[in-house]
C-alpha atoms as a PDB file:
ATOM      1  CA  UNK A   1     139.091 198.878  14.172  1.00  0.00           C
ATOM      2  CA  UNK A   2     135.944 196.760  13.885  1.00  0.00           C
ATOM      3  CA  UNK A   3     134.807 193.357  14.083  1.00  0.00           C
ATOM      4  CA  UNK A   4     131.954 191.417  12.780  1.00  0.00           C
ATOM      5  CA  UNK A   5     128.631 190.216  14.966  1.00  0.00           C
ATOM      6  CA  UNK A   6     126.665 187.061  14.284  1.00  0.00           C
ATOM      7  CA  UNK A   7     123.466 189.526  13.960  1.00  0.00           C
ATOM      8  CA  UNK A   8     125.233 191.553  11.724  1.00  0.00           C
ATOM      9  CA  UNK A   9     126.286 194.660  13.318  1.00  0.00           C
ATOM     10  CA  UNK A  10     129.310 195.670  14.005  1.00  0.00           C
ATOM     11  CA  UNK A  11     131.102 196.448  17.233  1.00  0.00           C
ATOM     12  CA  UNK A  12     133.963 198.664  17.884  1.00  0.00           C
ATOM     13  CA  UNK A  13     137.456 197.236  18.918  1.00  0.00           C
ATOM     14  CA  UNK A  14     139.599 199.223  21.602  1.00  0.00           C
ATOM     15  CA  UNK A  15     143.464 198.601  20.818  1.00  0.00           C
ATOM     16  CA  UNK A  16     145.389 200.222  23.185  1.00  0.00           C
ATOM     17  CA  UNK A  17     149.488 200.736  22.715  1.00  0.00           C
ATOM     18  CA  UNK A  18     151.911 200.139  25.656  1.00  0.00           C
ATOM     19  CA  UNK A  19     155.156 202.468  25.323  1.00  0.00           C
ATOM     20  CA  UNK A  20     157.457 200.577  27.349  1.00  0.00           C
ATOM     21  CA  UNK A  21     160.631 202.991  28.955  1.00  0.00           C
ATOM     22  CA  UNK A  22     164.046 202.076  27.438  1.00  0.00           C
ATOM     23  CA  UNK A  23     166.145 200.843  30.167  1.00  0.00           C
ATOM     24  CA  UNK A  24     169.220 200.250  28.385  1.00  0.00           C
ATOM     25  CA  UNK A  25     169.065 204.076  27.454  1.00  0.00           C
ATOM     26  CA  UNK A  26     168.630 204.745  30.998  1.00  0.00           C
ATOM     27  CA  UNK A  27     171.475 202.603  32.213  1.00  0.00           C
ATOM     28  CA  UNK A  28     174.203 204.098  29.330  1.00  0.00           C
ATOM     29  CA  UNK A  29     173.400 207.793  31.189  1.00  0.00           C
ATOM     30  CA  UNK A  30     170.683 208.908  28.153  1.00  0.00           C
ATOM     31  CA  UNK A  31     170.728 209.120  24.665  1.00  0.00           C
ATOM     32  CA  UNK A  32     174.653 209.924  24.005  1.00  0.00           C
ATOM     33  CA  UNK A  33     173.453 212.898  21.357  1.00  0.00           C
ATOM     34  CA  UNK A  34     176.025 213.887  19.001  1.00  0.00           C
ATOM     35  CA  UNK A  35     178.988 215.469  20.440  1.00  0.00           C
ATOM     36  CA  UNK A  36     178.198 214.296  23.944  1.00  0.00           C
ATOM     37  CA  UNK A  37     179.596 210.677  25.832  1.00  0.00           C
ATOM     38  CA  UNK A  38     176.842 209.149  26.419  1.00  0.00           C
ATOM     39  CA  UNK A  39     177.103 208.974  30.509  1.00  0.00           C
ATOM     40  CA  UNK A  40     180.975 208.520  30.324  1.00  0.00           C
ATOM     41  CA  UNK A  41     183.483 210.501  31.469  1.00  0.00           C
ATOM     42  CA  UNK A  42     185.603 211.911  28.268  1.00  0.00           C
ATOM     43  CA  UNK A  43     188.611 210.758  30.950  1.00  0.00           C
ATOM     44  CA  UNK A  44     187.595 206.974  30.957  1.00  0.00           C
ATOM     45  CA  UNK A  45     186.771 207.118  27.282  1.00  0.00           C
ATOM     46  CA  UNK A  46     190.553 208.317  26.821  1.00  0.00           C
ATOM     47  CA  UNK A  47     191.283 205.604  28.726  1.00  0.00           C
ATOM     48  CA  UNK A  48     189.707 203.151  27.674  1.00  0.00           C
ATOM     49  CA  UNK A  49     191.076 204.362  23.810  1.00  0.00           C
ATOM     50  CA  UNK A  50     194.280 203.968  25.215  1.00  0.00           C
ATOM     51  CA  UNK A  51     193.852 200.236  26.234  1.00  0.00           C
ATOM     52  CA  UNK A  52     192.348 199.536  22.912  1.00  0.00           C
ATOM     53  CA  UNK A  53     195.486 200.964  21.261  1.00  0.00           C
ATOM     54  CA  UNK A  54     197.696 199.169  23.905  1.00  0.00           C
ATOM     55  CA  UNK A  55     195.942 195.590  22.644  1.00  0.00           C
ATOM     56  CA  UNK A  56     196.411 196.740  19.459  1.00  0.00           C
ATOM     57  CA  UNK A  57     199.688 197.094  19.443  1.00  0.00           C
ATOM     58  CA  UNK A  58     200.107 193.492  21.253  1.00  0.00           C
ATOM     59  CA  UNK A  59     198.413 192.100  18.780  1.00  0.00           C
ATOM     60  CA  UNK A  60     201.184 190.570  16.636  1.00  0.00           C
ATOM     61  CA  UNK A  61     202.890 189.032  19.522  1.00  0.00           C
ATOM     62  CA  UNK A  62     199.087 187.776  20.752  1.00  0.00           C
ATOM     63  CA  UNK A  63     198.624 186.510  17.837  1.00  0.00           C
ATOM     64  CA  UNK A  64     201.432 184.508  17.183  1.00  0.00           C
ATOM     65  CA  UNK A  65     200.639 182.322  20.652  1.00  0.00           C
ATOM     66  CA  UNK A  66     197.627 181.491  18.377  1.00  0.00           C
ATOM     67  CA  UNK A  67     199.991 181.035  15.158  1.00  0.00           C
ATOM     68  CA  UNK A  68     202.137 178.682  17.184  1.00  0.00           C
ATOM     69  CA  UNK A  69     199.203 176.756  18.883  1.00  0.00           C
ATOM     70  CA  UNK A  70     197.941 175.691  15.346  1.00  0.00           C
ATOM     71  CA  UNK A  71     201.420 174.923  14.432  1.00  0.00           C
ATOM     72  CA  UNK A  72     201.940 172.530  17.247  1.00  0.00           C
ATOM     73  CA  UNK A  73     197.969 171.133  16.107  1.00  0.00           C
ATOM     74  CA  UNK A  74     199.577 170.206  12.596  1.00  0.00           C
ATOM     75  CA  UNK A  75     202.880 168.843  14.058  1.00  0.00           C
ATOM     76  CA  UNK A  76     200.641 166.379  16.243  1.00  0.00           C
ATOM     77  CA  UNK A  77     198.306 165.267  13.529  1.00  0.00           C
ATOM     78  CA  UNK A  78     201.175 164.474  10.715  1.00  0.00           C
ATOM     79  CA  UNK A  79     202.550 161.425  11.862  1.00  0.00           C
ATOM     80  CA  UNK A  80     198.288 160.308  13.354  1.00  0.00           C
ATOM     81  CA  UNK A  81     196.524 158.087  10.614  1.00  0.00           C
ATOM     82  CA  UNK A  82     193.759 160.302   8.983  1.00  0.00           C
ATOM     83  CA  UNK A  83     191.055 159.061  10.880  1.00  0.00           C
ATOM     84  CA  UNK A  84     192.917 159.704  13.903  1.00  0.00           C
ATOM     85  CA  UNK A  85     193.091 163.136  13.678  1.00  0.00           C
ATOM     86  CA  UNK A  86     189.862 165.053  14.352  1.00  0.00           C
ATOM     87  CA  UNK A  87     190.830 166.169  17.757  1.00  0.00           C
ATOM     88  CA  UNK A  88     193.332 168.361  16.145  1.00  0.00           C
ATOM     89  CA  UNK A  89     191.208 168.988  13.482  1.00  0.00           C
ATOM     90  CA  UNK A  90     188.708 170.455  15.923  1.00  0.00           C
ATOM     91  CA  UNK A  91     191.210 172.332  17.935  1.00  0.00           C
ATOM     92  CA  UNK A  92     192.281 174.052  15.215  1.00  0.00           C
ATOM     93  CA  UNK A  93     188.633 175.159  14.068  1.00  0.00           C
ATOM     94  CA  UNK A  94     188.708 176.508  17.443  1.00  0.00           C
ATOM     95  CA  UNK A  95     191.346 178.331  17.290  1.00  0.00           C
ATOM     96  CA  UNK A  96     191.010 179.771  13.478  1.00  0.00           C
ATOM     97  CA  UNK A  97     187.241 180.699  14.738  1.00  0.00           C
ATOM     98  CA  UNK A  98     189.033 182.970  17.601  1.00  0.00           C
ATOM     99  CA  UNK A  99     191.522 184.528  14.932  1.00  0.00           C
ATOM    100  CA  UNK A 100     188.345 185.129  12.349  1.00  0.00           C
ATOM    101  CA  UNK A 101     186.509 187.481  14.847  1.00  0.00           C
ATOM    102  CA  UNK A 102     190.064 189.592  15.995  1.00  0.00           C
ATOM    103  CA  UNK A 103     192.150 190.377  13.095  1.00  0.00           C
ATOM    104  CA  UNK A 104     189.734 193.022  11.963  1.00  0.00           C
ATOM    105  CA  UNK A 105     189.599 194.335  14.783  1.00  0.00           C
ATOM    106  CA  UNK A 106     193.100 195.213  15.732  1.00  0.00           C
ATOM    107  CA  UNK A 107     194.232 196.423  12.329  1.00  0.00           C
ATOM    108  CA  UNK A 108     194.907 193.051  10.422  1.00  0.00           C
ATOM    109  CA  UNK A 109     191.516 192.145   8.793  1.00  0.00           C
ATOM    110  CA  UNK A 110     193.698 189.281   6.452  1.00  0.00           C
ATOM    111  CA  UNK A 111     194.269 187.189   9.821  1.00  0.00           C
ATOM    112  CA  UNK A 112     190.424 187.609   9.975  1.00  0.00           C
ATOM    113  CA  UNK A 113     190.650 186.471   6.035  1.00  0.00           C
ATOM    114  CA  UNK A 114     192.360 184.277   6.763  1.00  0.00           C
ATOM    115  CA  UNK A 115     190.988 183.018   9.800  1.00  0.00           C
ATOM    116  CA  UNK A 116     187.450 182.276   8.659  1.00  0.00           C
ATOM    117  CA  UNK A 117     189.331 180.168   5.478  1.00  0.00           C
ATOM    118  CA  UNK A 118     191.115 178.170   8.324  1.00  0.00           C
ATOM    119  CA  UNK A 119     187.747 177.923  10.039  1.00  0.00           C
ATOM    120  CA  UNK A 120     185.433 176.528   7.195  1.00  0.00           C
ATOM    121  CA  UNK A 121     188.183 174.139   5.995  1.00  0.00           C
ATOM    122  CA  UNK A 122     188.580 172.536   9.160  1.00  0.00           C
ATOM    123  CA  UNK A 123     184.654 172.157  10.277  1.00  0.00           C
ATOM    124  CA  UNK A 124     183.266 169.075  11.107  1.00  0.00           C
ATOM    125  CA  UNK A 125     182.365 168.255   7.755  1.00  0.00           C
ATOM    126  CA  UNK A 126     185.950 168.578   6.296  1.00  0.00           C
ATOM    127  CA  UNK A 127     188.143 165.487   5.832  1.00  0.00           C
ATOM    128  CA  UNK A 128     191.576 164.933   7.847  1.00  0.00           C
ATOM    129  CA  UNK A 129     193.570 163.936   4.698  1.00  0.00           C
ATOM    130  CA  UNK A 130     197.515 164.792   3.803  1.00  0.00           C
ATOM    131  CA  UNK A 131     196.655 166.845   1.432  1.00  0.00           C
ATOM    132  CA  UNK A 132     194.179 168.792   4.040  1.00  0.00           C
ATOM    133  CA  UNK A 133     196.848 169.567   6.501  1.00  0.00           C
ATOM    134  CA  UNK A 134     198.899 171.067   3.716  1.00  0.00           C
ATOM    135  CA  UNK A 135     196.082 173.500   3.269  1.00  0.00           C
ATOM    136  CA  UNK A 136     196.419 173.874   6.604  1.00  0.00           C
ATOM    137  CA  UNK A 137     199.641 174.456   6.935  1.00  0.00           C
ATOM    138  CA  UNK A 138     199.374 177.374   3.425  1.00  0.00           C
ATOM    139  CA  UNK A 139     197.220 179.251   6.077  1.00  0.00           C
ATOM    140  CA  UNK A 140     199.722 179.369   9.012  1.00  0.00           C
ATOM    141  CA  UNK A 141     202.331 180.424   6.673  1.00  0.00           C
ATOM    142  CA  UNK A 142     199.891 183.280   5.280  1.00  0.00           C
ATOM    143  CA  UNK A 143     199.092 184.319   8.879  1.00  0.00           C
ATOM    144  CA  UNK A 144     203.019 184.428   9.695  1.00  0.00           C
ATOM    145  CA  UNK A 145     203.903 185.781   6.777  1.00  0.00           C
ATOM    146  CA  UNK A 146     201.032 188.912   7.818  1.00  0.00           C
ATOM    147  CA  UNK A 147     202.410 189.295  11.384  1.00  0.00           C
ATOM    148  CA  UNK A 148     206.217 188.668  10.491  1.00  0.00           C
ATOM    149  CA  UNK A 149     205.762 191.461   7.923  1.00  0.00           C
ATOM    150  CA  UNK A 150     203.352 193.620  10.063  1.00  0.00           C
ATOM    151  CA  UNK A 151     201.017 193.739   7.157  1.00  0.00           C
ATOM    152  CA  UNK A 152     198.079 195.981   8.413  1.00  0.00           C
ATOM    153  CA  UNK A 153     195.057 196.787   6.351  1.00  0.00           C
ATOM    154  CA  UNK A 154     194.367 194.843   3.252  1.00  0.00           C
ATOM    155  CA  UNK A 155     197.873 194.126   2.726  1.00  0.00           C
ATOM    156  CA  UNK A 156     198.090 196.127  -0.382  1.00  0.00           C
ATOM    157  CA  UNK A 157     199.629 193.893  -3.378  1.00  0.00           C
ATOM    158  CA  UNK A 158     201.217 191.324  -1.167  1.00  0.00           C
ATOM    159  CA  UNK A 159     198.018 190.880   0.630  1.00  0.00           C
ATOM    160  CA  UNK A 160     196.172 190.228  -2.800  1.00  0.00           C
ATOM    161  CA  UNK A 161     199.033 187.822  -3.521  1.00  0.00           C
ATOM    162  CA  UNK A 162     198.694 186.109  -0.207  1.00  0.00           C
ATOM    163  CA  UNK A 163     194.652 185.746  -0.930  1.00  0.00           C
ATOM    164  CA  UNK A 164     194.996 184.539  -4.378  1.00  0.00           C
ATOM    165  CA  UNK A 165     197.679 182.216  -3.603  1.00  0.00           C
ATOM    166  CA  UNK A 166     195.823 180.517  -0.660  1.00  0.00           C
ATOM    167  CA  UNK A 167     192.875 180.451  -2.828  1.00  0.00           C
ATOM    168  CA  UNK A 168     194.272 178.533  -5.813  1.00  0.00           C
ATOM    169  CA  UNK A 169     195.859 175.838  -2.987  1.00  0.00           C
ATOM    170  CA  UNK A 170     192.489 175.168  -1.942  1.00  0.00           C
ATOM    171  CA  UNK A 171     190.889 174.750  -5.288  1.00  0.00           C
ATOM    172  CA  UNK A 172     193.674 172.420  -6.320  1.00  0.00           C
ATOM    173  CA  UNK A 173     193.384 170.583  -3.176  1.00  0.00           C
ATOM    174  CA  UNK A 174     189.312 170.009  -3.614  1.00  0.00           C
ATOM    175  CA  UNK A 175     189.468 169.239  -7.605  1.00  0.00           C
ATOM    176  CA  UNK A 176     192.227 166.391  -6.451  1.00  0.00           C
ATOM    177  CA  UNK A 177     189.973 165.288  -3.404  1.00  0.00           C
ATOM    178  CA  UNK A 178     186.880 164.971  -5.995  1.00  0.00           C
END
């Protein structure tokens, strides 16, 4: 690499490159190469599979504590004038934003569906109307109707239904609200 003089010759440029040693690599046990752990023992891997599936199989019953704690948000705000009621408003965002990032995760990606719908309809920027907490209250009955029924995976037909049907309550709720 070169760079220009005032008296018009040029004058070589020395770049020198730094490899810096991967400490994350170093702290995992090495590169984990196909067919190898990574620095774990296969017997705390097994282990640790096993407390996934353990969670995983709570999940329903975990899940409904956060079912029931946006029920109880929706029971409070009701009888609260509408611009009364963004505490509950915001506890519920809360919540939904917990139940967005775990559905997925444990087998029941339509709570995450249906999580992240519950989510964006109740940010900040989302009114506290009647007709809001009845969208609100179409979601907790999709997520009960998911964990009552133990639908896994995409649900199938009935999860379609579920999706489409919360869908079309939202769009009639925003052309009314317009």
């Amino acid at each position: 690499m070169t760079s220009g003089t005032t008296n018009g010759a040029k004058k070589s440029v020395q770049v020198r490159i730094y490899r810096r040693r991967n400490r994350l690599k170093d702290k995992i046990g090495g590169l984990g190469t196909p067919g190898e752990t990574g620095g774990f023992s296969v017997e705390a891997l097994a282990r640790a599979e096993a407390e996934f599936a353990k969670m995983a199989e709570d999940y329903p019953d975990w899940v409904g504590g956060y079912i029931t704690a946006l029920f109880n948000e929706l029971e409070q705000a009701r009888p609260r004038a509408a611009d009364m009621r963004s505490p509950n408003f915001s506890r519920m965002n809360q919540l939904a934003h917990e139940m967005k990032g775990q559905g997925g995760t444990f087998g029941y990606p339509l709570i995450s569906v249906f999580g992240k719908s519950l989510y964006e309809f109740t940010s900040v920027s989302a009114g506290t109307s009647d007709s809001q907490l009845d969208i609100v209250k179409a979601h907790i009955d999709a997520m009960q109707a998911v964990i009552k029924g133990r639908v896994n995976g995409d649900g199938g037909a009935l999860g379609a239904e579920l999706v489409r049907t919360l869908d079309e309550a939202i769009q009639k709720q925003r052309s009314t609200a317009s």
